[in-house]
C-alpha atoms as a PDB file:
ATOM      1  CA  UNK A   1      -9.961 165.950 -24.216  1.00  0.00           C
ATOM      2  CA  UNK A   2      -9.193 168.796 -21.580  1.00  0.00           C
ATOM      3  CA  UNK A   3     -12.004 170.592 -20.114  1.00  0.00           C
ATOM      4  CA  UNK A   4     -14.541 169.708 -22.705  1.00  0.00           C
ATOM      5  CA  UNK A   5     -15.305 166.376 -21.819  1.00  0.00           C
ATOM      6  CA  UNK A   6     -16.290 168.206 -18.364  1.00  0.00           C
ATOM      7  CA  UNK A   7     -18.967 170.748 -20.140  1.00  0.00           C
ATOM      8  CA  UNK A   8     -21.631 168.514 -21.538  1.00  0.00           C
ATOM      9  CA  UNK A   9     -22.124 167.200 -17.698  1.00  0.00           C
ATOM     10  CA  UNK A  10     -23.203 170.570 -16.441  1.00  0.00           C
ATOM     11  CA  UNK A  11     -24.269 172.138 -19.599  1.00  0.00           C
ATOM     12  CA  UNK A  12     -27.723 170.947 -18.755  1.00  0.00           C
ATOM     13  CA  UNK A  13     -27.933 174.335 -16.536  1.00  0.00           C
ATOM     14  CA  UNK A  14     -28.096 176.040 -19.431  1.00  0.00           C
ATOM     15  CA  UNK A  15     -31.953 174.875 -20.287  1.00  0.00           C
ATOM     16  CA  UNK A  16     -33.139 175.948 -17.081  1.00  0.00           C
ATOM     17  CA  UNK A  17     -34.328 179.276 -18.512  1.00  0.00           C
ATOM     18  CA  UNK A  18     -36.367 177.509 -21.010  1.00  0.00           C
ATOM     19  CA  UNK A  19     -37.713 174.871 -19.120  1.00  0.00           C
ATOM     20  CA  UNK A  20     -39.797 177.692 -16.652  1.00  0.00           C
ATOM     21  CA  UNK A  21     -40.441 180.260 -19.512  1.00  0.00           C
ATOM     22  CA  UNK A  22     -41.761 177.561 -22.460  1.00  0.00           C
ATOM     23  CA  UNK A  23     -44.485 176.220 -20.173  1.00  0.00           C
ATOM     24  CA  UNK A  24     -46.129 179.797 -20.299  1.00  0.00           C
ATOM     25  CA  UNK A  25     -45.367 181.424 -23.690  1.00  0.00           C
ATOM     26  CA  UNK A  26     -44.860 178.355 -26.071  1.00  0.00           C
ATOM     27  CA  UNK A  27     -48.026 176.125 -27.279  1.00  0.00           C
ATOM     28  CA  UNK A  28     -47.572 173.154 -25.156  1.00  0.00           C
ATOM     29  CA  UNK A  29     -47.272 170.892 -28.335  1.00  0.00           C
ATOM     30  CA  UNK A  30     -44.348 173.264 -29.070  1.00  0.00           C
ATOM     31  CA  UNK A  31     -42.658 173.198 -25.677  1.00  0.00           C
ATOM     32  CA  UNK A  32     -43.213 169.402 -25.143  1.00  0.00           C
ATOM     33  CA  UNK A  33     -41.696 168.581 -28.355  1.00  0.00           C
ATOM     34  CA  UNK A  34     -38.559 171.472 -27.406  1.00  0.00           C
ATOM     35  CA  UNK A  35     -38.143 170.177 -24.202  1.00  0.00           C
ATOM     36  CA  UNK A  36     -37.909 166.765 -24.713  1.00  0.00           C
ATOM     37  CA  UNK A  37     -35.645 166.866 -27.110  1.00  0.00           C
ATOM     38  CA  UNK A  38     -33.300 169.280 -25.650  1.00  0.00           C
ATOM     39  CA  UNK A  39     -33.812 166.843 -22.554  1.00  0.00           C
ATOM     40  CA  UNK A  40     -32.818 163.749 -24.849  1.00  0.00           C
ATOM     41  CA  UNK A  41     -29.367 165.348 -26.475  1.00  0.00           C
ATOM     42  CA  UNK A  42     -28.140 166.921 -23.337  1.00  0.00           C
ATOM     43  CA  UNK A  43     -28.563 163.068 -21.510  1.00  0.00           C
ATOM     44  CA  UNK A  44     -26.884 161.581 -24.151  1.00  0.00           C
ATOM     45  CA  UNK A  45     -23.911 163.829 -24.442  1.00  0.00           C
ATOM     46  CA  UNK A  46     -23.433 163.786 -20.768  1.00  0.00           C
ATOM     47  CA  UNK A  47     -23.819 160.154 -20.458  1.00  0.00           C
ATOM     48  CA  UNK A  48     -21.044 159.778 -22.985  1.00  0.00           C
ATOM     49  CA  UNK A  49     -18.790 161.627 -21.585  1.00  0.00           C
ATOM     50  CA  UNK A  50     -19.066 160.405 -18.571  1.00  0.00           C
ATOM     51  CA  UNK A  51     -18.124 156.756 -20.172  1.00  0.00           C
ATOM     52  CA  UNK A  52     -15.370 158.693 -21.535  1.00  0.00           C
ATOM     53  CA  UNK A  53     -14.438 159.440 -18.264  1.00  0.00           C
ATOM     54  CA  UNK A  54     -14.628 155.865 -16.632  1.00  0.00           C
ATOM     55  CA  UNK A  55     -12.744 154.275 -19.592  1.00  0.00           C
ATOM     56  CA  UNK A  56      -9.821 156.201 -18.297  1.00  0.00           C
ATOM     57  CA  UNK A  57     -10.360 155.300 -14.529  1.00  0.00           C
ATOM     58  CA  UNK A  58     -10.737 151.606 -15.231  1.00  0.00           C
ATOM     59  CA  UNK A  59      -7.467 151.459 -17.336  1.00  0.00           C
ATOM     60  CA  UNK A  60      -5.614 152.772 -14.009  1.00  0.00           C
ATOM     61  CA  UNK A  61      -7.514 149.869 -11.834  1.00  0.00           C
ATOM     62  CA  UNK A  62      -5.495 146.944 -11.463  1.00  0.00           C
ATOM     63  CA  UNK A  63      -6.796 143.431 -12.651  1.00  0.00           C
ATOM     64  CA  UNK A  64      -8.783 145.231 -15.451  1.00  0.00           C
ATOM     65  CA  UNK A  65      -9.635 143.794 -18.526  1.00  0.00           C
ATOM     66  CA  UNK A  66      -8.538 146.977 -20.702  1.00  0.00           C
ATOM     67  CA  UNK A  67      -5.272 146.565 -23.107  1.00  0.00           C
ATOM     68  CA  UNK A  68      -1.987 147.627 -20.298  1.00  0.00           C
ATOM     69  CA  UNK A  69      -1.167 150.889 -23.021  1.00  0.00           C
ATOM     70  CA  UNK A  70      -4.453 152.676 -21.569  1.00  0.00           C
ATOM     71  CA  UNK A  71      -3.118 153.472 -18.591  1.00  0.00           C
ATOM     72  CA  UNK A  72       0.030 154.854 -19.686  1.00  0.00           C
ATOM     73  CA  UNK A  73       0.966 158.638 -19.085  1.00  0.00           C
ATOM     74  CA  UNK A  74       0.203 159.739 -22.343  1.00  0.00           C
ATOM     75  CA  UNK A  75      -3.346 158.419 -22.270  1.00  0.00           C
ATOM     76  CA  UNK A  76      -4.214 159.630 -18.708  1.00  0.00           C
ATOM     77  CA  UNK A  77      -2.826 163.174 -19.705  1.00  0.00           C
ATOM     78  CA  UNK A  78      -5.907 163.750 -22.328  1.00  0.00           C
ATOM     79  CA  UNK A  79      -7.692 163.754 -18.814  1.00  0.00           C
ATOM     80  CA  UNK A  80      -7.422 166.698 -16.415  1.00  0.00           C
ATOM     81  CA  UNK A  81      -7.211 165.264 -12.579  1.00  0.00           C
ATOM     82  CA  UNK A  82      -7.262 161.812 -13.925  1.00  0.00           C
ATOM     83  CA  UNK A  83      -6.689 160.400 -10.931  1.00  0.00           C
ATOM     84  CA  UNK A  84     -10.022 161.814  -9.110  1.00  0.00           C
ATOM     85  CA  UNK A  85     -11.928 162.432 -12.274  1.00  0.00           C
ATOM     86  CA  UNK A  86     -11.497 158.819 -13.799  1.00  0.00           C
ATOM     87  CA  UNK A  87     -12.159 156.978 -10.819  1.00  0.00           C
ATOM     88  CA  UNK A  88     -14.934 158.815  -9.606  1.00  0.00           C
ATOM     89  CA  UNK A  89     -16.818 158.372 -12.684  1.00  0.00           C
ATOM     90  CA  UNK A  90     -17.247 154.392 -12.373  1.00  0.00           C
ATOM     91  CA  UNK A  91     -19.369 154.506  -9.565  1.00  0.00           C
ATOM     92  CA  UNK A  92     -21.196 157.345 -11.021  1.00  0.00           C
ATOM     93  CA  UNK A  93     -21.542 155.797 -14.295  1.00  0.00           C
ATOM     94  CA  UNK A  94     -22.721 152.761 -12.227  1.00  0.00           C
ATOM     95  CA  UNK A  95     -25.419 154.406 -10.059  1.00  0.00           C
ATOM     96  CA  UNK A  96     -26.705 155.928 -13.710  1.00  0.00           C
ATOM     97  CA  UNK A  97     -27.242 152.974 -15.257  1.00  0.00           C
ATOM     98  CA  UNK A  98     -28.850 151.406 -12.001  1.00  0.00           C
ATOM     99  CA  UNK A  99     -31.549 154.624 -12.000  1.00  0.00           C
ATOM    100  CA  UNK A 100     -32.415 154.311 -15.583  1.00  0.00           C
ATOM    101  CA  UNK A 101     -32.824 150.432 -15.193  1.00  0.00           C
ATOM    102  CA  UNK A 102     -35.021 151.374 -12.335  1.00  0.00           C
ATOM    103  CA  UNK A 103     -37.039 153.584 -14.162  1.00  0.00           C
ATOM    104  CA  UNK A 104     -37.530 151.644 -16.899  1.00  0.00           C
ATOM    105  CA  UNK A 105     -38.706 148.723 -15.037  1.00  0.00           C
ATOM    106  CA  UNK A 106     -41.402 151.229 -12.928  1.00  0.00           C
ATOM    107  CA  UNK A 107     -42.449 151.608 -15.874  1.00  0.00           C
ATOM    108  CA  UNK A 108     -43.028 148.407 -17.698  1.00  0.00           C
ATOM    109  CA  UNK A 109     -44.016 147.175 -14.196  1.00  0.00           C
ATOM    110  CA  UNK A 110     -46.842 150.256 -14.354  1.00  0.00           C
ATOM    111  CA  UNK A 111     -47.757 148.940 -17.757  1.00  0.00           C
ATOM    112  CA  UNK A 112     -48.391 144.992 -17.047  1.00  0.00           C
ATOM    113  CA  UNK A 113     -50.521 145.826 -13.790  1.00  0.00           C
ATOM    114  CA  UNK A 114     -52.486 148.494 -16.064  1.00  0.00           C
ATOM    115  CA  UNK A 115     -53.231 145.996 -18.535  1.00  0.00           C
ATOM    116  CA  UNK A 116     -54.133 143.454 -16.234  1.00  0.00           C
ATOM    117  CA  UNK A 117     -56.885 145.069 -15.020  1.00  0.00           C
ATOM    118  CA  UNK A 118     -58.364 145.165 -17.923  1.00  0.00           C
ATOM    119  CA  UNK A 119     -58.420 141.345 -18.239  1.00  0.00           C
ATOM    120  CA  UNK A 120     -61.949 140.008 -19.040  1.00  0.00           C
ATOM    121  CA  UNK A 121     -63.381 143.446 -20.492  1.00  0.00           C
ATOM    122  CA  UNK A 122     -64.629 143.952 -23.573  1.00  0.00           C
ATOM    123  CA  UNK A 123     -61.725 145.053 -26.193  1.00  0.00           C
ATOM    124  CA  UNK A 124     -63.109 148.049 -26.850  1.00  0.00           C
ATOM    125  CA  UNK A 125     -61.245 151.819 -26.936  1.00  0.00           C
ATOM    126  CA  UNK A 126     -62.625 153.049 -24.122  1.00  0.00           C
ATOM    127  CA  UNK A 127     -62.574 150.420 -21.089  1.00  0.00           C
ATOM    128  CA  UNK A 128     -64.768 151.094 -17.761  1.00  0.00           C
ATOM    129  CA  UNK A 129     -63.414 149.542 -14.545  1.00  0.00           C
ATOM    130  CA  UNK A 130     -65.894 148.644 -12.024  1.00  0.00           C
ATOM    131  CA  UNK A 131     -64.155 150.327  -9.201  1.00  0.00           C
ATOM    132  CA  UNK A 132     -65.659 152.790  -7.155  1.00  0.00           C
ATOM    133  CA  UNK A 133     -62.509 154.571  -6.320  1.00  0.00           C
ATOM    134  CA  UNK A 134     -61.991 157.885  -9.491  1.00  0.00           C
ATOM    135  CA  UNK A 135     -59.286 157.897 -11.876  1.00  0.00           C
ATOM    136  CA  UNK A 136     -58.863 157.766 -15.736  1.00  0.00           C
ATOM    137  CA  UNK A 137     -55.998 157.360 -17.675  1.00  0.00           C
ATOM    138  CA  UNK A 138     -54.494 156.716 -21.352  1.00  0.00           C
ATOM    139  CA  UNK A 139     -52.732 153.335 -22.211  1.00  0.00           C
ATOM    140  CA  UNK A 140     -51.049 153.047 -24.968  1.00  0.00           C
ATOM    141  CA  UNK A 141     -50.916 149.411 -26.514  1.00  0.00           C
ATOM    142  CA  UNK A 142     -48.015 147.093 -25.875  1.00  0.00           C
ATOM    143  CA  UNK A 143     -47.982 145.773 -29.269  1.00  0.00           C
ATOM    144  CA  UNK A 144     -48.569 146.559 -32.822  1.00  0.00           C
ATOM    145  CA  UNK A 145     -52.303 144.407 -32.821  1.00  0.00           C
ATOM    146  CA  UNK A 146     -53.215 145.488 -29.541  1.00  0.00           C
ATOM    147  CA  UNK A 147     -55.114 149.342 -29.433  1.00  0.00           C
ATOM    148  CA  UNK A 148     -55.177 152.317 -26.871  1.00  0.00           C
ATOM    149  CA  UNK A 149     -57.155 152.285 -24.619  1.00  0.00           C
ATOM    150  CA  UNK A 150     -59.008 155.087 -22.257  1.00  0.00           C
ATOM    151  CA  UNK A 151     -59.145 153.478 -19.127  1.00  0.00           C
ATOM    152  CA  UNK A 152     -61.927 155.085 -16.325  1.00  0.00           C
ATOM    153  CA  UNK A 153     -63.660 153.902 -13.533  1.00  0.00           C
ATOM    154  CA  UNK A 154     -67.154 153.829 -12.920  1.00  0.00           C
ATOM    155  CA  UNK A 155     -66.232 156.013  -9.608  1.00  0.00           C
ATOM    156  CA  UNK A 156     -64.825 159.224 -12.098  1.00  0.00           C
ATOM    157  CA  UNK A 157     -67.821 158.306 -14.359  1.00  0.00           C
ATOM    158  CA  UNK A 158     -70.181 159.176 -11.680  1.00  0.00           C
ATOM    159  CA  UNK A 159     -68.666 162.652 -10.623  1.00  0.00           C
ATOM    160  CA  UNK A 160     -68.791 163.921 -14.208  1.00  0.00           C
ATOM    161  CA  UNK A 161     -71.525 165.089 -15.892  1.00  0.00           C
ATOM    162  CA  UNK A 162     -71.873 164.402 -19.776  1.00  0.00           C
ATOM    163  CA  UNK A 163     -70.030 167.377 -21.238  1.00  0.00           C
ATOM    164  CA  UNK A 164     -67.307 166.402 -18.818  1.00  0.00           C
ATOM    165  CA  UNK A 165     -67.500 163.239 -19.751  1.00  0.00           C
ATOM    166  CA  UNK A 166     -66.597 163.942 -22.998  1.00  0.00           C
ATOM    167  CA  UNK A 167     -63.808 166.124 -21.849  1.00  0.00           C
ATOM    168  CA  UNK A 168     -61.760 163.708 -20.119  1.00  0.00           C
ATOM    169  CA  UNK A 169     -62.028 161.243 -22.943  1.00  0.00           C
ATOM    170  CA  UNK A 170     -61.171 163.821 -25.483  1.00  0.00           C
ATOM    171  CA  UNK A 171     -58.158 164.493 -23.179  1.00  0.00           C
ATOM    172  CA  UNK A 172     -57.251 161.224 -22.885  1.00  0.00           C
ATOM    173  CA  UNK A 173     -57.344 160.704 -26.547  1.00  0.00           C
ATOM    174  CA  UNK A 174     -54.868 163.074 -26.933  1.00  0.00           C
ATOM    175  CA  UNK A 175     -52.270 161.548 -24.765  1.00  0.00           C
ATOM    176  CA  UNK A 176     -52.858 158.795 -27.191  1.00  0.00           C
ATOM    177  CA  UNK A 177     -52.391 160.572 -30.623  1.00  0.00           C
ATOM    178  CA  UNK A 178     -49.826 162.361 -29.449  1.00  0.00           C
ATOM    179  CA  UNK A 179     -47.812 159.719 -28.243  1.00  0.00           C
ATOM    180  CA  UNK A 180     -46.966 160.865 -24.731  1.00  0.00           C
ATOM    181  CA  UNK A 181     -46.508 158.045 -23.249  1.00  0.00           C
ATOM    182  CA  UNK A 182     -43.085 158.060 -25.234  1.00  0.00           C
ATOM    183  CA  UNK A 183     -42.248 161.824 -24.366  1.00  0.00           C
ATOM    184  CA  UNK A 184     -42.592 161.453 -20.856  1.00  0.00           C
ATOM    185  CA  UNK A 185     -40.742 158.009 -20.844  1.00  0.00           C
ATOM    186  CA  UNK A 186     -37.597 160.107 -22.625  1.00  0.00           C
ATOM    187  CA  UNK A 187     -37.930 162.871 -20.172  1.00  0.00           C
ATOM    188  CA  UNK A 188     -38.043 160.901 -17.312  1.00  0.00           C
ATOM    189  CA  UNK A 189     -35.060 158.881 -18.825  1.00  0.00           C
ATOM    190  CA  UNK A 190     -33.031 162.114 -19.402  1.00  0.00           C
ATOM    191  CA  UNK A 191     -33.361 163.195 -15.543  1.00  0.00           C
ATOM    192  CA  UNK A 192     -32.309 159.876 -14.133  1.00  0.00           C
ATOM    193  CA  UNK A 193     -29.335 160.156 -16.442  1.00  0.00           C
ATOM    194  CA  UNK A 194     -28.477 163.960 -15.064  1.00  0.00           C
ATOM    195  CA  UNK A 195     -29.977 165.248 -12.338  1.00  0.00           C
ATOM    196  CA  UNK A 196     -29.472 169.217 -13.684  1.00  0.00           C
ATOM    197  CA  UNK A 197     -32.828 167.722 -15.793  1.00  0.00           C
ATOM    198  CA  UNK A 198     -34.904 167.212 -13.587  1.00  0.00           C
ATOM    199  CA  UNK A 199     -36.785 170.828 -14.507  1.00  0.00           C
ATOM    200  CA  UNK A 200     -36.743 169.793 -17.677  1.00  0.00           C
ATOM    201  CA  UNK A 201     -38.949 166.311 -16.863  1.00  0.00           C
ATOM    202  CA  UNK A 202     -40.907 168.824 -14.855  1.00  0.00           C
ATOM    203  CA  UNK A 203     -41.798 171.347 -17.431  1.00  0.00           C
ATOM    204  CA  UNK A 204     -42.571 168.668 -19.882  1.00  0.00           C
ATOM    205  CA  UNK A 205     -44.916 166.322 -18.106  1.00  0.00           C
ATOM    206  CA  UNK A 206     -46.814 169.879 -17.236  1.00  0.00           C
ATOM    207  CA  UNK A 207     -46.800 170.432 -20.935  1.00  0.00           C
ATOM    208  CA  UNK A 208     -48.339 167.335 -22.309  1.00  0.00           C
ATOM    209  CA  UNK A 209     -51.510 167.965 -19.619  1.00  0.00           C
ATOM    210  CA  UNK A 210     -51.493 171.222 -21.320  1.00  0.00           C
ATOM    211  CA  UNK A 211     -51.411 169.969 -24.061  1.00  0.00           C
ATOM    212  CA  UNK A 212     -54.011 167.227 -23.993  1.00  0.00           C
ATOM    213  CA  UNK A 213     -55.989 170.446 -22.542  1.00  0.00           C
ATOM    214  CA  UNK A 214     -55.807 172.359 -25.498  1.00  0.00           C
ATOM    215  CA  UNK A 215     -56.569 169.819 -27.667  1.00  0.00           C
ATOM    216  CA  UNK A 216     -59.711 168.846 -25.709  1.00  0.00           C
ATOM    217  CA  UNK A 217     -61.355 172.456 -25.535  1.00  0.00           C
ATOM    218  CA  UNK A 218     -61.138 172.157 -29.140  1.00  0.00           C
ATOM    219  CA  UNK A 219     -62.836 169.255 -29.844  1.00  0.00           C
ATOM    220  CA  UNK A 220     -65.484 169.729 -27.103  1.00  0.00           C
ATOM    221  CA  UNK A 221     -65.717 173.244 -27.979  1.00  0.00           C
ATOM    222  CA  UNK A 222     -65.215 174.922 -24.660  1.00  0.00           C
ATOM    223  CA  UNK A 223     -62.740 176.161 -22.052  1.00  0.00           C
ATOM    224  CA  UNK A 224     -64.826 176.293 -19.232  1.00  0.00           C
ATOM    225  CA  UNK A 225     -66.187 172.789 -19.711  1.00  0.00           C
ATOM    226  CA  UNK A 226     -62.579 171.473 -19.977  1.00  0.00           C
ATOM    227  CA  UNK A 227     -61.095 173.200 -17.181  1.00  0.00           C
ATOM    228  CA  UNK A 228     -64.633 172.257 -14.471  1.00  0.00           C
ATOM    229  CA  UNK A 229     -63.821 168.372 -15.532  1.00  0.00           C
ATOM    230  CA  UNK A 230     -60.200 169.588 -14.555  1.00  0.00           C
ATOM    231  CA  UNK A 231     -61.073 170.643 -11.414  1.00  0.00           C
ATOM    232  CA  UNK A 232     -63.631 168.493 -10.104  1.00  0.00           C
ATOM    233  CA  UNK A 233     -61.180 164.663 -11.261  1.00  0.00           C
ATOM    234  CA  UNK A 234     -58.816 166.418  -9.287  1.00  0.00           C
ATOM    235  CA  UNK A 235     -61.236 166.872  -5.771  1.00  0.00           C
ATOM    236  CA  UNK A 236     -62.085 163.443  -6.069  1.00  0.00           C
ATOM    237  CA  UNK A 237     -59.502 161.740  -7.184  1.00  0.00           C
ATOM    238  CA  UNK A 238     -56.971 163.770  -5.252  1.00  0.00           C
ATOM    239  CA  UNK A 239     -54.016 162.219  -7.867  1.00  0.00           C
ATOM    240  CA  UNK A 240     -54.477 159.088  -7.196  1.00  0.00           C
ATOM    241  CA  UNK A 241     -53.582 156.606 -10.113  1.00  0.00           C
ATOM    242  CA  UNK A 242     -51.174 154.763 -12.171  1.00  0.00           C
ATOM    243  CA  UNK A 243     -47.464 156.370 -11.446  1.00  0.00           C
ATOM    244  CA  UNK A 244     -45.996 157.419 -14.962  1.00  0.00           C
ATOM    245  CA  UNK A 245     -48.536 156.747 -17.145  1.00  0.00           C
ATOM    246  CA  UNK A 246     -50.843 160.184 -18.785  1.00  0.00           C
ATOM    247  CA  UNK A 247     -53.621 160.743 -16.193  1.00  0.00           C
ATOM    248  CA  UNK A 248     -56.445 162.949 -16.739  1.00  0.00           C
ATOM    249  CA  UNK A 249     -55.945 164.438 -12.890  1.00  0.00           C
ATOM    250  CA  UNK A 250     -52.586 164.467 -11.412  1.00  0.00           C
ATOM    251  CA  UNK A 251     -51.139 166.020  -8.155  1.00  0.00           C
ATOM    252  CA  UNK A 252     -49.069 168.729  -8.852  1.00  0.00           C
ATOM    253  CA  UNK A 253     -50.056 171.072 -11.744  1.00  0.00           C
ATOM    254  CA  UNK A 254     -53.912 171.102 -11.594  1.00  0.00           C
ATOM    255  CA  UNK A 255     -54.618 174.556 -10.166  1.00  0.00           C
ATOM    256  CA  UNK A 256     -52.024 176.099 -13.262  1.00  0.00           C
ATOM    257  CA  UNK A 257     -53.833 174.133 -15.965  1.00  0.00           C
ATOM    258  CA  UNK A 258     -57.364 174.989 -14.536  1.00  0.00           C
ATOM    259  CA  UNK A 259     -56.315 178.868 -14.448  1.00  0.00           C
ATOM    260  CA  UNK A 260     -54.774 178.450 -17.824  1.00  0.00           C
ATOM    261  CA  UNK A 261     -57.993 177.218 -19.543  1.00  0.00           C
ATOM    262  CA  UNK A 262     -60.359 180.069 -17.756  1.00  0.00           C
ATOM    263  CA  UNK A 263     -57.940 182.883 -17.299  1.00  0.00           C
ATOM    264  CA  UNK A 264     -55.679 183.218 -20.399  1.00  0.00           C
ATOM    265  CA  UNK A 265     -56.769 182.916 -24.445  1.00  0.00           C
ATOM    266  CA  UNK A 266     -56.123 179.983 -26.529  1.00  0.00           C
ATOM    267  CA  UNK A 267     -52.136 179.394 -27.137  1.00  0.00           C
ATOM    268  CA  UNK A 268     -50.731 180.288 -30.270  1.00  0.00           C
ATOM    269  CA  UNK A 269     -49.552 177.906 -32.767  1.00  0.00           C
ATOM    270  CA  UNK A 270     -46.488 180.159 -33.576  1.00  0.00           C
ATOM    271  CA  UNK A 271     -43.329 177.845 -32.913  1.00  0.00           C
ATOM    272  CA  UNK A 272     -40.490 179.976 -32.342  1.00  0.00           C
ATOM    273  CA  UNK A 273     -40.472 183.074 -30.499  1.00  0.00           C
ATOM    274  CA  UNK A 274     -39.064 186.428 -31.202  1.00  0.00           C
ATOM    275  CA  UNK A 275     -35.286 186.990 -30.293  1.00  0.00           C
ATOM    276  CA  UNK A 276     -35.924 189.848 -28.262  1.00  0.00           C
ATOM    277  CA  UNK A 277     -38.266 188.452 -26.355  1.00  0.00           C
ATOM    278  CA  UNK A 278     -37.286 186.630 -22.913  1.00  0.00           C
ATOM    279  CA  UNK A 279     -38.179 182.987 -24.077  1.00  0.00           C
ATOM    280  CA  UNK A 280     -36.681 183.455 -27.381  1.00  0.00           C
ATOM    281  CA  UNK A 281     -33.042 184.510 -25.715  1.00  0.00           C
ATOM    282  CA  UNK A 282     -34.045 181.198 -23.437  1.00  0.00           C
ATOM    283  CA  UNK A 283     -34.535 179.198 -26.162  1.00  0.00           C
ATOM    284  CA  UNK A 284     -31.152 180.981 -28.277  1.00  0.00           C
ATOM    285  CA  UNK A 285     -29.405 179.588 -24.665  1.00  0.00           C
ATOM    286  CA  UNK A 286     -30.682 176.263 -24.282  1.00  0.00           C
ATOM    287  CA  UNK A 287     -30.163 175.736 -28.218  1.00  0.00           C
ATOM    288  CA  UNK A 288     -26.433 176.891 -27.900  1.00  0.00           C
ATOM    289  CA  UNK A 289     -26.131 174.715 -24.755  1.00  0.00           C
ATOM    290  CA  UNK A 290     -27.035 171.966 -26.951  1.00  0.00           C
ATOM    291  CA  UNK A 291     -25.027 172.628 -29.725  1.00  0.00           C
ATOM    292  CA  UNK A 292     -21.748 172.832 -27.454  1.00  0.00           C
ATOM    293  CA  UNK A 293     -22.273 170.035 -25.340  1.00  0.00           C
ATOM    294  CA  UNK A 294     -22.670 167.751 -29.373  1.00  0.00           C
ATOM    295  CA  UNK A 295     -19.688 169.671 -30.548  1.00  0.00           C
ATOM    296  CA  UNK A 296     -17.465 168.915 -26.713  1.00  0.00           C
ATOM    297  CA  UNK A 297     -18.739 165.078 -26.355  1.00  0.00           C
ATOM    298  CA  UNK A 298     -17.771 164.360 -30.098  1.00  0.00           C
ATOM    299  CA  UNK A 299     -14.551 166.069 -29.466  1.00  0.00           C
ATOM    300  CA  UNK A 300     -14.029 164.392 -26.502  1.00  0.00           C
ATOM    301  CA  UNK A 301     -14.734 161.052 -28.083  1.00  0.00           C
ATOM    302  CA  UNK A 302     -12.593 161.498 -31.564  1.00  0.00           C
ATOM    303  CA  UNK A 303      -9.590 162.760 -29.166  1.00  0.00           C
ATOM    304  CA  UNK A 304      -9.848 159.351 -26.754  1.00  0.00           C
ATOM    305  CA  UNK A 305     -10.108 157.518 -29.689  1.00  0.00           C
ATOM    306  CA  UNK A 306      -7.172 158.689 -31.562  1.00  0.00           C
ATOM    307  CA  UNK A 307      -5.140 158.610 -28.080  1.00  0.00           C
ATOM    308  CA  UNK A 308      -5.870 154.997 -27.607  1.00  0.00           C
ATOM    309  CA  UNK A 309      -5.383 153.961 -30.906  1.00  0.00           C
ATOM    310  CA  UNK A 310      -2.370 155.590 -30.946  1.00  0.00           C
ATOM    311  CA  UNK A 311      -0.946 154.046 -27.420  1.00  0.00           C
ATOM    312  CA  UNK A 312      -2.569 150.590 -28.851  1.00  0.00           C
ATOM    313  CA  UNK A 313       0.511 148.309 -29.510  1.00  0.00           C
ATOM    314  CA  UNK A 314      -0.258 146.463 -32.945  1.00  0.00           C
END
């Protein structure tokens, strides 16, 4: 395996550039579709390798399960520092699979208590809460015969006037059709697995706001109208609301999406920028990062392979 079953673990870096530059010069549909699944590949090739990595450690604990030939010299010399690299990655391994479980329980946690609430309301798309207290969010159904819903409280209803109104449910519904729910479930998936993407979960959860944005000033026809229902969800709700689901006003990002929508046009649709251009060498980088951290992992995993086979007794 050598060094390359080290490369897809900090490879990662190497969509940094991207992750700060797409946000302002790619369409958000663009850059949350990128993102994501640069996010996705880069998790998964690091993940694997680091599996790689504690197949070798275990073979060299004692009282382990694994066939005796793994842990002979030949094996543990496919590994560089086999000794501290092997070991080191069970706990590490470990402590990953702990903060994905984690995650993914937040979320389906998030999930049941959203759709609790809604227990005893009408089953209609758009559910009002009788809460005082503002928010508004998008939840996506649970099953195949349930529907999305736009959940809101009577509280945001009251602080938004009609055109805004129609704003954040035009936002909403865009989390919906777009299915970000799922995007932002990957992304958050892909940090817990590597830390080195945690810009990455950043850039895209700004991106699908941005996104749901766009797609709102288009249907209600205005910028301005968009970006004041922005602004004043935010002031009252000050970004409070269901962790990790699509909210209409989150903490964080507001003041860049508000200044997006009144300050700069309409995004292109163009998908891939020019070469010479700084986000197009980003996006070369981040595309070759991918590409060698698939081509290292496999390697690493068809050399192991062949290596155990090989030491394998019949």
């Amino acid at each position: 395996m050598g060094v390359f079953v080290f490369l897809p673990l900090v490879l990662p870096l190497t969509a940094w550039p991207v992750a700060r530059l797409a946000e302002h010069h790619l369409h958000p549909r663009t850059a949350t579709r990128l993102l994501t699944a640069v996010a996705a590949v880069l998790a998964v090739c690091s993940t694997l390798c680091l599996a790689l990595l504690m197949v070798v450690g275990t073979a060299q604990l004692p009282g382990n399960p694994l066939p005796d030939a793994w842990s002979d010299p030949e094996v543990r010399a496919a590994l560089p520092y086999d000794e501290i690299a092997g070991r080191a990655a069970i706990p590490a391994l470990l402590a990953l699979l702990a903060v994905c479980a984690r995650a993914l329980l937040r979320h389906r946690s998030v999930r049941r208590r959203a759709a609790r609430a809604l227990a005893g309301l009408p089953d209609t798309p758009v559910a009002v809460l009788p809460d005082p207290a503002p928010y508004a969010y998008a939840l996506p159904a649970a099953t195949r015969r349930a529907r999305d819903r736009i959940v809101v409280s009577r509280g945001m209803l009251a602080r938004l006037g009609p055109a805004e109104r129609r704003a954040l449910f035009a936002h909403e519904r865009a989390h919906l059709t777009g299915r970000h729910d799922r995007l932002l479930l990957v992304a958050r998936l892909a940090a817990a697995a590597n830390p080195f993407l945690r810009p990455l979960r950043t850039a895209v959860t700004y991106s699908a706001e941005r996104w749901a944005d766009e797609e709102a000033a288009v249907r209600v026809g205005s910028r301005r109208v968009v970006a004041r229902a922005i602004g004043r969800a935010a002031l009252a709700s000050g970004g409070t609301g269901p962790a990790t689901l699509a909210a209409f006003a989150v903490a964080g990002p507001v003041p860049r999406r508000v200044a997006a929508l009144l300050a700069a046009p309409p995004p292109a649709p163009r998908a891939w920028p020019p070469l010479c251009t700084a986000v197009g060498l980003a996006l070369w980088g981040a595309v070759v990062g991918v590409a060698v951290s698939a081509l290292s992992s496999a390697n690493s995993a068809v050399t192991l392979y062949a290596v155990l086979k090989a030491a394998t007794p019949l």
